[in-house]
Protein backbone atom coordinates (compact mmCIF):
# COMPACT_ATOMS: atom_id res chain seq x y z
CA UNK A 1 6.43 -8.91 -66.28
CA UNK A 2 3.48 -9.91 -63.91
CA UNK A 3 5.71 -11.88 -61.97
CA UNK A 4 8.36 -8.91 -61.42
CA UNK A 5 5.35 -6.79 -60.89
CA UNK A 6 3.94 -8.84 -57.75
CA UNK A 7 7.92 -9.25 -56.99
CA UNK A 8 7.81 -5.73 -56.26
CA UNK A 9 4.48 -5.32 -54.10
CA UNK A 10 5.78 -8.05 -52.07
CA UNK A 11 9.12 -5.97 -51.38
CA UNK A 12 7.01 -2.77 -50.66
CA UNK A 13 4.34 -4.45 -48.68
CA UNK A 14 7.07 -5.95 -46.44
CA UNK A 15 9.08 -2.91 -46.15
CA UNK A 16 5.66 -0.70 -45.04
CA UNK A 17 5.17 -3.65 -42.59
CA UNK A 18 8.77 -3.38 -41.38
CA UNK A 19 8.43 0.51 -41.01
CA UNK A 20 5.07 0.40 -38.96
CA UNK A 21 6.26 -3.00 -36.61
CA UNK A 22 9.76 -1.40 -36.08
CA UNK A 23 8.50 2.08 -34.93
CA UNK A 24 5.99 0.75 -33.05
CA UNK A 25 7.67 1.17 -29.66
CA UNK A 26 10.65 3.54 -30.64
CA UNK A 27 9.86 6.03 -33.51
CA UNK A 28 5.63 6.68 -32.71
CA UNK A 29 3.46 6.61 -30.06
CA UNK A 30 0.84 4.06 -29.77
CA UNK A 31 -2.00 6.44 -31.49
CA UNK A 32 0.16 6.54 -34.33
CA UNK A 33 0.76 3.11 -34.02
CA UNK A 34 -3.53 2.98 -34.08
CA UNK A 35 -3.53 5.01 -37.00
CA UNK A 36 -0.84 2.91 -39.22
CA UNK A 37 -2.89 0.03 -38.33
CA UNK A 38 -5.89 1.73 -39.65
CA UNK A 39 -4.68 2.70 -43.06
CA UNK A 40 -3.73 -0.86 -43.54
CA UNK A 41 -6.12 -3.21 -45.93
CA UNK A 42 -8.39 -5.25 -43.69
CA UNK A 43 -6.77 -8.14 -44.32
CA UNK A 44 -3.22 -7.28 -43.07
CA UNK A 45 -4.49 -5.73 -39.74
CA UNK A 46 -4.07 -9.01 -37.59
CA UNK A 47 -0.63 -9.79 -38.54
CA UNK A 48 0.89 -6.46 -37.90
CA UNK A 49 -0.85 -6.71 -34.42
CA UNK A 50 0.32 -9.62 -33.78
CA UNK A 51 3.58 -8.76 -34.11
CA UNK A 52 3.07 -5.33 -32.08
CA UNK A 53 2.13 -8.60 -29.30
CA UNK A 54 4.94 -9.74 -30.22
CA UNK A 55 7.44 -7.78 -30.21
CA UNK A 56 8.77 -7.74 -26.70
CA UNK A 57 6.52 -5.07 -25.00
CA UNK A 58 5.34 -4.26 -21.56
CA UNK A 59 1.20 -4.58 -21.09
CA UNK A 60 -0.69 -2.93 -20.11
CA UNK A 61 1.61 -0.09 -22.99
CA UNK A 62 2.57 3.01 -21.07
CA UNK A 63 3.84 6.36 -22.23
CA UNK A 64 4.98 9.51 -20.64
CA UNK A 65 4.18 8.12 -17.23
CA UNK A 66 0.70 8.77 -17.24
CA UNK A 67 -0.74 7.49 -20.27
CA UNK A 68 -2.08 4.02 -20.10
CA UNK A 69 -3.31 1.67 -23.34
CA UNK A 70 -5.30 -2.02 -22.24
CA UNK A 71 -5.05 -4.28 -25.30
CA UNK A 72 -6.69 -7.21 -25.77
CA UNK A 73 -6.04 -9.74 -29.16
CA UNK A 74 -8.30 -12.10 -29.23
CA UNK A 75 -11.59 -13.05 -30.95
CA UNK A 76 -14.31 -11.03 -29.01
CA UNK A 77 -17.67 -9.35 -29.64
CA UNK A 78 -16.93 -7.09 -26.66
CA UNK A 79 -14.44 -5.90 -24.52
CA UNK A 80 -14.42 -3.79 -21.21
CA UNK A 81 -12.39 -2.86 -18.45
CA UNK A 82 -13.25 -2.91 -14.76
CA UNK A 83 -11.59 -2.00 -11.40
CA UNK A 84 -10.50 0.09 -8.55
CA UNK A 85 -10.62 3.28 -11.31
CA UNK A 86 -13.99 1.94 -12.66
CA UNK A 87 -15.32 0.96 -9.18
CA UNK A 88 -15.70 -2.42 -10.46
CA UNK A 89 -18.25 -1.27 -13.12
CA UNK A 90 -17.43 -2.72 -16.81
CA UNK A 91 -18.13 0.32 -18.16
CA UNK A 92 -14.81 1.67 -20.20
CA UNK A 93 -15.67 0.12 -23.05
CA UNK A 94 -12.52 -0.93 -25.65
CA UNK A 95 -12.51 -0.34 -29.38
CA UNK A 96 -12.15 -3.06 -31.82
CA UNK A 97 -10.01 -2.68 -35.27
CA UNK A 98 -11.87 -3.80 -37.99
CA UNK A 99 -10.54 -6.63 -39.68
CA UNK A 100 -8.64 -8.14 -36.39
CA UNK A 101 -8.80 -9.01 -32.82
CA UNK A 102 -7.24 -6.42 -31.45
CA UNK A 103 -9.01 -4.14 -28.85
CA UNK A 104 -7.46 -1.30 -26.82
CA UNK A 105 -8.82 1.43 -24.42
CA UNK A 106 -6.57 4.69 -23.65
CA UNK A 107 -6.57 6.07 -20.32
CA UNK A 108 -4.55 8.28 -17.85
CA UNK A 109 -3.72 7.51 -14.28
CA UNK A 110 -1.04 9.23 -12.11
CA UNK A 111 2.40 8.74 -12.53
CA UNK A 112 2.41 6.35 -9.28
CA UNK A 113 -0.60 4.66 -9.08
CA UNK A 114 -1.68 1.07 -8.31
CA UNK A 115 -4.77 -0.37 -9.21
CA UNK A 116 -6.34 -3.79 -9.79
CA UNK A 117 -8.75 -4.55 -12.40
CA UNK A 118 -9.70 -7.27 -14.67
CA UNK A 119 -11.09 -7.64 -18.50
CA UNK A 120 -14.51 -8.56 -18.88
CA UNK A 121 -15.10 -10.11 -22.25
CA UNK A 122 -18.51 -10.22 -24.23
CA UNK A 123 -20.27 -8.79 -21.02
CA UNK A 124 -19.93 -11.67 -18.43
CA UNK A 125 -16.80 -13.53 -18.55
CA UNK A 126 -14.13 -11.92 -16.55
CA UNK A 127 -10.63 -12.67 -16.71
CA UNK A 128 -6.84 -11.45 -16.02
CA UNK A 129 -5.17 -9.32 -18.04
CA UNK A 130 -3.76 -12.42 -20.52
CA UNK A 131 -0.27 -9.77 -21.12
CA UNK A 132 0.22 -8.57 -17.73
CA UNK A 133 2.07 -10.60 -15.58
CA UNK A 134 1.43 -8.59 -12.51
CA UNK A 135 -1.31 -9.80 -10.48
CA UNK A 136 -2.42 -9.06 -6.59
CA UNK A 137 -4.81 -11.52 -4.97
CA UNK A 138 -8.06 -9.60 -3.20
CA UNK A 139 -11.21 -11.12 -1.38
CA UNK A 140 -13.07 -12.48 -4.77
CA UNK A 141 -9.56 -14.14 -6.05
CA UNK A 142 -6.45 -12.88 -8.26
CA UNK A 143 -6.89 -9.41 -10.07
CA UNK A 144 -4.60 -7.92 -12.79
CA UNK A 145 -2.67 -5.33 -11.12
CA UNK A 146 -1.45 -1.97 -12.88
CA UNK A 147 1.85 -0.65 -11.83
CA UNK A 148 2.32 2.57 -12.95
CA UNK A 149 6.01 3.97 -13.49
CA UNK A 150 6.85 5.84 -10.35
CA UNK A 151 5.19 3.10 -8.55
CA UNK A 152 7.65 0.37 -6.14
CA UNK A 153 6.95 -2.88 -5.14
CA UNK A 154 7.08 -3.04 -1.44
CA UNK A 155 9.63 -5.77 -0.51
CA UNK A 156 8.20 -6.57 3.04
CA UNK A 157 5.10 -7.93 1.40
CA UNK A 158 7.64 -11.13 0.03
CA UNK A 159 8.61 -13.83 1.41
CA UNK A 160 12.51 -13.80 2.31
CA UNK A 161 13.84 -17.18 3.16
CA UNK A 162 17.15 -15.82 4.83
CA UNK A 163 15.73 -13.94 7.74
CA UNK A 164 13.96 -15.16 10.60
CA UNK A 165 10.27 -15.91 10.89
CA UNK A 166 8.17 -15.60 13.85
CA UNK A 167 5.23 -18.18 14.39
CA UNK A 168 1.47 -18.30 14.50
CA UNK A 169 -0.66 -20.38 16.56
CA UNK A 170 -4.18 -21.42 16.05
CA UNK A 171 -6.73 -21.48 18.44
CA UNK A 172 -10.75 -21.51 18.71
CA UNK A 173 -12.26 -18.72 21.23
CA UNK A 174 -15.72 -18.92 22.38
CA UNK A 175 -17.70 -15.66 23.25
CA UNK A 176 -20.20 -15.92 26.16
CA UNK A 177 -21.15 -11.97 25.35
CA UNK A 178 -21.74 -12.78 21.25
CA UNK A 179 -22.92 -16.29 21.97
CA UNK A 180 -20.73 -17.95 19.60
CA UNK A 181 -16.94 -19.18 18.26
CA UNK A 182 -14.20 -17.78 15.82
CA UNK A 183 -10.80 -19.36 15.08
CA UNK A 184 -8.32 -16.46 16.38
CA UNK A 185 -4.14 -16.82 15.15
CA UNK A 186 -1.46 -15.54 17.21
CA UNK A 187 1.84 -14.26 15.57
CA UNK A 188 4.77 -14.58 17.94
CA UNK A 189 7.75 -12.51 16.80
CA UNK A 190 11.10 -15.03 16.08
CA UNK A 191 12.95 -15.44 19.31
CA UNK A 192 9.85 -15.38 21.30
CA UNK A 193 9.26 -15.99 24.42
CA UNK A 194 13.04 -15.22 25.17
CA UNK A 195 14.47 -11.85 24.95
CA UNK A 196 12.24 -9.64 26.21
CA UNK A 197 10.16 -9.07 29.47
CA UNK A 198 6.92 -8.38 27.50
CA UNK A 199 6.22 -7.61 24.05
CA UNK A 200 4.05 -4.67 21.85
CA UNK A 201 0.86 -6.57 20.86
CA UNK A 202 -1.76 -5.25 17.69
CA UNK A 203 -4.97 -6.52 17.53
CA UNK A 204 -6.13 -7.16 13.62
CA UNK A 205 -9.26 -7.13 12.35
CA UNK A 206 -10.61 -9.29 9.42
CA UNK A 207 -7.14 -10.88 10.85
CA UNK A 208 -6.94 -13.98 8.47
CA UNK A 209 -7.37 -11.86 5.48
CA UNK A 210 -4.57 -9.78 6.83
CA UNK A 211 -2.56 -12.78 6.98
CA UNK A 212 -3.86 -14.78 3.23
CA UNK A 213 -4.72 -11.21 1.62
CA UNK A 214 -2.49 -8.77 3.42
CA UNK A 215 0.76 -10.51 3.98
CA UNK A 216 1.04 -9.51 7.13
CA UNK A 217 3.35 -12.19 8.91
CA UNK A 218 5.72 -11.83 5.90
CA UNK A 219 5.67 -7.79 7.00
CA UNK A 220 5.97 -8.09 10.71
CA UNK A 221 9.30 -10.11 10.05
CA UNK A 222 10.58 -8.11 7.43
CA UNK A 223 10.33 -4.79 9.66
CA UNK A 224 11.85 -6.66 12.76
CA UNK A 225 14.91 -8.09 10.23
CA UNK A 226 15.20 -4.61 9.32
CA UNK A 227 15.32 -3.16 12.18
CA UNK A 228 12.56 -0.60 11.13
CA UNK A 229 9.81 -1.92 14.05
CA UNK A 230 10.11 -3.35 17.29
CA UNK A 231 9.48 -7.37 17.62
CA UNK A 232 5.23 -7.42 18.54
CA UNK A 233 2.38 -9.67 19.04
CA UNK A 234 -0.23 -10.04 17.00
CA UNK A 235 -3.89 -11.18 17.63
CA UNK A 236 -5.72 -11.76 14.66
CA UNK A 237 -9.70 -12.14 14.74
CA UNK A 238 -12.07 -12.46 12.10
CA UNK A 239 -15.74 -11.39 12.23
CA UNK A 240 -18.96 -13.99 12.85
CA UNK A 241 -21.62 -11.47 11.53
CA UNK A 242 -19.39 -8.90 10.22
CA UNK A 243 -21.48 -5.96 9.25
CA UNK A 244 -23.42 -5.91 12.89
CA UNK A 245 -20.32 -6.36 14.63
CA UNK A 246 -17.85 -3.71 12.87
CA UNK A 247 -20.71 -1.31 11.82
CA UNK A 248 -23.92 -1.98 13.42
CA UNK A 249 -26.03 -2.99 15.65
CA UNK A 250 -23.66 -5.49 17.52
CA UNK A 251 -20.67 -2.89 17.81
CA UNK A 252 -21.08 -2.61 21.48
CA UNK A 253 -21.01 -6.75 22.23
CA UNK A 254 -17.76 -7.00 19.88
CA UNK A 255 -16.30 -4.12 22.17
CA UNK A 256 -17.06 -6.26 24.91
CA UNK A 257 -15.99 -9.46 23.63
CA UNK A 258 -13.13 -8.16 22.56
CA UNK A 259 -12.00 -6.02 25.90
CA UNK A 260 -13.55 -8.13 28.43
CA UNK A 261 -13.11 -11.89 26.84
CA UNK A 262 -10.48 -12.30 24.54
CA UNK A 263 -7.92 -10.06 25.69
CA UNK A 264 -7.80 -11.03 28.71
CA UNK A 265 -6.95 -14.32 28.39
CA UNK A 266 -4.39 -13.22 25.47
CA UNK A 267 -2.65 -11.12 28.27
CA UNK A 268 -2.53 -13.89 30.69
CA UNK A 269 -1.28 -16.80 28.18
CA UNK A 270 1.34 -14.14 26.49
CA UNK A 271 3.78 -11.85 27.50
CA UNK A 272 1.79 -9.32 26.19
CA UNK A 273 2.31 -5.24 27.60
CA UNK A 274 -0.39 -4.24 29.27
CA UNK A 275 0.95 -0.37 28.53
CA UNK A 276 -1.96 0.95 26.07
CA UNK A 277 0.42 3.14 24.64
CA UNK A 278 2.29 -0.48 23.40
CA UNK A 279 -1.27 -1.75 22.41
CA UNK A 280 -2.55 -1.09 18.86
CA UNK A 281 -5.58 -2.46 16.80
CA UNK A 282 -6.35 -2.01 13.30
CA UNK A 283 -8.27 -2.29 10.42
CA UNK A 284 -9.72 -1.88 6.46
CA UNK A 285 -12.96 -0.78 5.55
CA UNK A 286 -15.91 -1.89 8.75
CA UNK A 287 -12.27 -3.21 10.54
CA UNK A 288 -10.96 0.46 10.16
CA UNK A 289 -14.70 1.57 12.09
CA UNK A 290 -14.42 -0.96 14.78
CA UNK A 291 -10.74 -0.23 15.73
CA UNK A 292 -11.81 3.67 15.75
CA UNK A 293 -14.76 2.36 17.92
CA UNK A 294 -12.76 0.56 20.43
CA UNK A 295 -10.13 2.86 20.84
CA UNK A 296 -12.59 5.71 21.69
CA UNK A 297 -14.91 3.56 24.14
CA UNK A 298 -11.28 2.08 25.57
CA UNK A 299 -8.45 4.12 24.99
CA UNK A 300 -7.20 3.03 28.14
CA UNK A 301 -6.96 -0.68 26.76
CA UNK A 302 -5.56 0.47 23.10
CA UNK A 303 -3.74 3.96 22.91
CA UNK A 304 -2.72 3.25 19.09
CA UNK A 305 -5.21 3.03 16.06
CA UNK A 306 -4.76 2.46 12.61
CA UNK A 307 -7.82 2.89 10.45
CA UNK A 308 -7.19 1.83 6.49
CA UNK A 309 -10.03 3.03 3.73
CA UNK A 310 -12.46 3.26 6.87
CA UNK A 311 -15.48 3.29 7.18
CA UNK A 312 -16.30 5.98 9.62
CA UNK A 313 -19.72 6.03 11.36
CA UNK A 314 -21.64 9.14 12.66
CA UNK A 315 -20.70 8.56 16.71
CA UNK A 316 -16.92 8.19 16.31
CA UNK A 317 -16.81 11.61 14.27
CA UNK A 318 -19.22 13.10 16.46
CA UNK A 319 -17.09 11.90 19.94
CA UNK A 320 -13.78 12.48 18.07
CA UNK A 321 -15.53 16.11 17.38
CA UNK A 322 -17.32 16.94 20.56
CA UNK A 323 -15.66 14.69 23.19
CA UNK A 324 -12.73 15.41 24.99
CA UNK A 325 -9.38 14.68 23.42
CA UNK A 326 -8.78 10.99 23.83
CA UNK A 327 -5.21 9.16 24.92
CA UNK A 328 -4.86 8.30 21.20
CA UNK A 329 -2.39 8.56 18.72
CA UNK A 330 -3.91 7.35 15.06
CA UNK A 331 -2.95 6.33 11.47
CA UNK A 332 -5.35 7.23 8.67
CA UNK A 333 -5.58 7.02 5.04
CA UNK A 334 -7.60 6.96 2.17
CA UNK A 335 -7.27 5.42 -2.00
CA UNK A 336 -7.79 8.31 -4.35
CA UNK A 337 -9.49 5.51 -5.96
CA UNK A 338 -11.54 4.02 -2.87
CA UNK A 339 -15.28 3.99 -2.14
CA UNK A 340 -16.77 7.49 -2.80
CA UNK A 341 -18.50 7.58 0.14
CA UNK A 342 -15.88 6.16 2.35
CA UNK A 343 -13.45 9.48 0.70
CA UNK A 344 -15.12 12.21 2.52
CA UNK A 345 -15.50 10.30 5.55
CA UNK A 346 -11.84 9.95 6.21
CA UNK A 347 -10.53 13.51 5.34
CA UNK A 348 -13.51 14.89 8.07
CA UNK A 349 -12.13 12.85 10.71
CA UNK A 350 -8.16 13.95 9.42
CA UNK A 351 -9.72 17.70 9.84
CA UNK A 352 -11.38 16.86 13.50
CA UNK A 353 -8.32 14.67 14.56
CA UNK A 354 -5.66 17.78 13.28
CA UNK A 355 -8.05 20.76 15.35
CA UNK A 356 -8.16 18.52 17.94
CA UNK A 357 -4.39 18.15 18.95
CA UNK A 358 -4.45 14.48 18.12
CA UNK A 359 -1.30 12.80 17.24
CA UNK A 360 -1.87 11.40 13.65
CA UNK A 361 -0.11 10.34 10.46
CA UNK A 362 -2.38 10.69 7.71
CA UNK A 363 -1.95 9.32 3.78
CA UNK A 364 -3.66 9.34 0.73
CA UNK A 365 -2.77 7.06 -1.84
CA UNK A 366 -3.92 6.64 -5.28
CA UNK A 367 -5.09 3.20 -5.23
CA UNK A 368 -8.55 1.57 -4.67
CA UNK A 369 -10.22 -0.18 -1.96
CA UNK A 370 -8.49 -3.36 -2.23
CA UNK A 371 -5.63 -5.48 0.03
CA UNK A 372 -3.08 -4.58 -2.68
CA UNK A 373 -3.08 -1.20 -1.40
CA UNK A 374 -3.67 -1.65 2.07
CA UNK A 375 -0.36 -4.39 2.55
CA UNK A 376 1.61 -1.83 0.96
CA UNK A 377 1.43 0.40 3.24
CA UNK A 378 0.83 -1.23 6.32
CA UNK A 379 4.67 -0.84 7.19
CA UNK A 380 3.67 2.50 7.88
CA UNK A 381 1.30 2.70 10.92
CA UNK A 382 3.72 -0.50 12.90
CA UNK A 383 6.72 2.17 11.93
CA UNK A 384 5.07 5.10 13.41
CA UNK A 385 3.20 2.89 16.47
CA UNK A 386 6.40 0.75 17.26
CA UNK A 387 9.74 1.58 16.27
CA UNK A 388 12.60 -0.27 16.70
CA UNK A 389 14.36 0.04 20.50
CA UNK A 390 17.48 1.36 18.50
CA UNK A 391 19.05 2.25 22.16
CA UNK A 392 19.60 5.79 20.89
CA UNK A 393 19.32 7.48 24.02
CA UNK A 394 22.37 5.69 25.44
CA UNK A 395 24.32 7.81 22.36
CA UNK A 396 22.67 10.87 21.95
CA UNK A 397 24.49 14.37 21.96
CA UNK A 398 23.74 16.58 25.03
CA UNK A 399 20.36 18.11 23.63
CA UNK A 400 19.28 14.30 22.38
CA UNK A 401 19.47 14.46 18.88
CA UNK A 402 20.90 11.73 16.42
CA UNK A 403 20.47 10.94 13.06
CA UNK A 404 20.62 7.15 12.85
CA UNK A 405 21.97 5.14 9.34
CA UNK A 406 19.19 4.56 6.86
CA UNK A 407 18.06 1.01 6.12
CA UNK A 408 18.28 -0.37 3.53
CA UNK A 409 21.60 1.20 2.72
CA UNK A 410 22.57 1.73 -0.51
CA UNK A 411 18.97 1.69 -0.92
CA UNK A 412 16.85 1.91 -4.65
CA UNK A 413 13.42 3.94 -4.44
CA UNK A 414 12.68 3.50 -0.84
CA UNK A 415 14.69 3.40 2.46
CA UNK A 416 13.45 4.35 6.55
CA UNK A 417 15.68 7.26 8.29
CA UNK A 418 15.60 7.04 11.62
CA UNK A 419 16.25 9.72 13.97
CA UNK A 420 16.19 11.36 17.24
CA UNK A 421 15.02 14.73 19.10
CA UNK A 422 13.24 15.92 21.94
CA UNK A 423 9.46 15.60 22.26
CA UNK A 424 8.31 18.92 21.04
CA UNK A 425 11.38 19.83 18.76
CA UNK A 426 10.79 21.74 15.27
CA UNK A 427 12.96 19.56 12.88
CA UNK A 428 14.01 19.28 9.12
CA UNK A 429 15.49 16.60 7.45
CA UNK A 430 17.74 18.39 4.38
CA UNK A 431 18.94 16.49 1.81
CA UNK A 432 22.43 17.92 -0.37
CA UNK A 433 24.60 16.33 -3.09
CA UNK A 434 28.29 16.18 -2.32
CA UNK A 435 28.97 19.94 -3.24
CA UNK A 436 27.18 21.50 -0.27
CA UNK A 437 24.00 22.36 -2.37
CA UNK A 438 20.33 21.81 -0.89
CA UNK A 439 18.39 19.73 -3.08
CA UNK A 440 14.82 18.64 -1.17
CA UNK A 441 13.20 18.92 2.55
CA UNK A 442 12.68 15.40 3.58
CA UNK A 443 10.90 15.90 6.67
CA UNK A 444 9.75 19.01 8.43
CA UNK A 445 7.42 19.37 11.11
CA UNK A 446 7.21 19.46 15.37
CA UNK A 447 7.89 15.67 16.70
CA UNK A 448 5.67 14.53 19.37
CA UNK A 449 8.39 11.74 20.77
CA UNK A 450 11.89 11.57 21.06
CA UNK A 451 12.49 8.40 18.64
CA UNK A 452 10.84 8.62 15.59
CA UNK A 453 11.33 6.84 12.06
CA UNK A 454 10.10 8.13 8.30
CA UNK A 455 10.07 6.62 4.71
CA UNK A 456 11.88 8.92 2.53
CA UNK A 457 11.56 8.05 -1.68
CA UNK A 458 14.49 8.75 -3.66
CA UNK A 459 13.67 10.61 -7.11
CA UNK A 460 16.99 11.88 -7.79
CA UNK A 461 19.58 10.22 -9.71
CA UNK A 462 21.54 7.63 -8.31
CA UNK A 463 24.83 8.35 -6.02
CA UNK A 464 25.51 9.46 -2.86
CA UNK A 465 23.85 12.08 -0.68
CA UNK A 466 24.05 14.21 2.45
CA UNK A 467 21.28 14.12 5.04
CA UNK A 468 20.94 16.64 7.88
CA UNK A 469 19.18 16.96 10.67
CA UNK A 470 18.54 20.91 11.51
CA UNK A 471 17.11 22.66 14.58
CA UNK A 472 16.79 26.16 14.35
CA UNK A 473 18.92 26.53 11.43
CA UNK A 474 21.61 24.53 13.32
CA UNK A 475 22.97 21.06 11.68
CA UNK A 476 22.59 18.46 14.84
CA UNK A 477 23.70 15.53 12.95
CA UNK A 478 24.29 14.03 9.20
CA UNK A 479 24.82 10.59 7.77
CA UNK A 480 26.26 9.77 4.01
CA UNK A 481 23.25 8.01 2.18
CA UNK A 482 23.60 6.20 -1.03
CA UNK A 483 21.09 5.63 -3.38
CA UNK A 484 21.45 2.93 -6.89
């Protein structure tokens, strides 16, 4: 009788197990999940959440898009998140289920955010994420990296065997003006010297971190492959003293290192254009402040400028504000996550740069302050500063507009439209499905040159599309996109 008895509770006990581990990611959301676990004796807790482990999910757990659940399961006496959301600060503390090692934290982020961040365990020992396998590498080593559902993956960032590869070249400069050396790398685009009678060249700052950290060689080829930027130089230089030179008091001397020695001789060794509207420079953080510095004390040297997360000191928003309207055309943006104090900074020189007249592409992202965020998006500024020489005005209808193929194509998420139309034109890109019906605005806005290029993200359902380009309510061209 005992026997059948214990027989019995076995059968139950194993069925309520089955119930809770086989709902856990289909029939209940995780806080029900929480509270099954809860109502369970003490000593059952651990194996039902190590099954949960187990069982096949995705860490960190998301649901509906936006909410986010951190788990941890492992012995612990405390556990704590920290990142871009938590500006580094281990403060979102995780709660512990009696009777296990399981930990979680609950949280909400934006449908397509990225952020790193790392789990910081009994107060000092940080680590990675142990179920994530997403990770993005930043100036202090690897970080776990949350991808949230509507985020993509940039492909330029990888490396792709298959395509060609330009080359970088080494070299030690010495500055008379700073009194002292850097190591300086030179990208030349594959192909190079041949081809061309001079090339685009961007100037980098913190330039081997954009190459280790931000990927940046893998980017400039994958654009060229793709035909989505022109073949360019590029001059990356670190910093010696980097604070005084990008932010303080030795901003001046890097100008003139930088204008007077080193490009100079880059210009005479390369076949680098001398045009500053085919001369860029940019930069993250203090790098985003001393490209803004050099481009307005030499705008006749640079005539592009892309600032990332930047830093912006009190006499480049005060010139940019009071001064005359500078030869410039600019890239800005800003992590919804970033530095508070770097947040305001950035949309008060957007506001000055819009009164102004400048020409200006301007994003805001929500990531943090980190090289995961600032790779991603680099496409975007070498896009707008240097698009490809498509040859579009040998093709062009009689008023000069064309709407060229997008690439990729089919495309999934993410593709670059490239089109034509005189320099002051009022355009719209219109997107329809096959039956004639209008189903987003892709672009509208007044063009300030005649070849221009824009990232367009699919949300729709796969299949394949109309895209338009209108002028005054007049169709000038349309191409048959497809997306997967």
């Amino acid at each position: 009788m005992i026997d059948r008895q214990l027989k019995n509770m076995r059968i139950i006990l194993f069925l309520f197990l089955f119930i809770c581990l086989g709902t856990t990611m289909t029939g209940q959301t995780f806080t029900q999940f929480i509270t099954r676990l809860n109502s369970l004796p003490e000593t059952q807790r651990q194996s039902v959440a190590d099954s949960f482990m187990n069982a096949g999910n995705s860490f960190p757990f998301i649901e509906n898009d936006t909410v986010v659940h951190f788990v941890y399961n492992s012995n612990a006496q405390s556990v704590a998140m920290a990142g871009d959301a938590t500006g580094w600060n281990p403060a979102k503390m995780f709660t512990n289920i009696i009777g296990s090692n399981f930990w979680y934290f609950t949280t909400t982020y934006e449908p397509d955010a990225r952020l790193d961040y790392k789990l910081v365990i009994n107060g000092s020992n940080w680590i990675l994420d142990p179920k994530n396998p997403h990770t993005c590498l930043g100036g202090f080593g690897p970080n776990s990296e949350l991808r949230m559902p509507d985020y993509t993956v940039p492909p330029e960032i990888g490396y792709f065997g298959q395509i060609q590869h330009g080359t970088i070249k080494d070299t030690t400069f010495h500055s008379n003006i700073l009194g002292n050396n850097r190591p300086v790398r030179i990208y030349l685009p594959p192909g190079y010297p041949s081809g061309r009678d001079e090339y685009p060249v961007i100037l980098f700052h913190d330039g081997p971190e954009y190459i280790s950290l931000g990927n940046t060689n893998n980017i400039l080829d994958y654009l060229t492959a793709e035909r989505q930027m022109t073949p360019v130089i590029g001059v990356f230089v670190p910093p010696v003293d980097r604070t005084a030179e990008y932010a303080g008091n030795k901003t001046d001397k890097f100008t003139e290192f930088i204008i007077s020695e080193l490009m100079p001789v880059i210009d005479a060794k390369y076949k680098t254009s001398k045009d500053p509207a085919k001369r860029a420079m940019a930069g993250a953080s203090d790098g985003g402040n001393i490209s803004l510095y050099i481009g307005m004390k030499h705008p006749e040297q640079f005539g592009k400028i892309a600032a990332q997360s930047s830093d912006v000191i009190n006499s480049i928003s005060e010139t940019f504000s009071n001064g005359p309207k500078l030869n410039l055309e600019l890239y800005l943006d800003i992590g919804s996550y970033d530095i508070p104090i770097l947040i305001p900074m950035v949309y008060g020189l957007r506001d000055i740069v819009q009164v102004k007249g400048y020409t200006y592409q301007f994003k805001a992202w929500h990531e943090g302050h980190s090289w995961g965020n600032w790779k991603g998006h680099l496409r975007l500024p070498l896009m707008q500063f240097f698009p490809w020489s498509s040859g579009l005005n040998d093709s062009k209808d009689d008023h000069g507009f064309n709407l060229e193929q997008n690439r990729p194509n089919p495309f999934q998420g993410r593709t670059m439209i490239p089109f034509s139309a005189p320099s002051g034109s009022n355009v719209d890109l219109i997107l329809i499905d096959l039956s004639g019906k209008t189903l987003e605005t892709v672009f509208s806005g007044t063009v300030s040159k005649s070849d221009n290029i824009i990232e367009y993200v699919h949300t729709k359902p796969a299949g394949e599309y109309i895209l338009t380009l209108i002028e005054n309510k007049t169709m000038k061209d349309s191409i048959l996109i497809k997306a997967l």
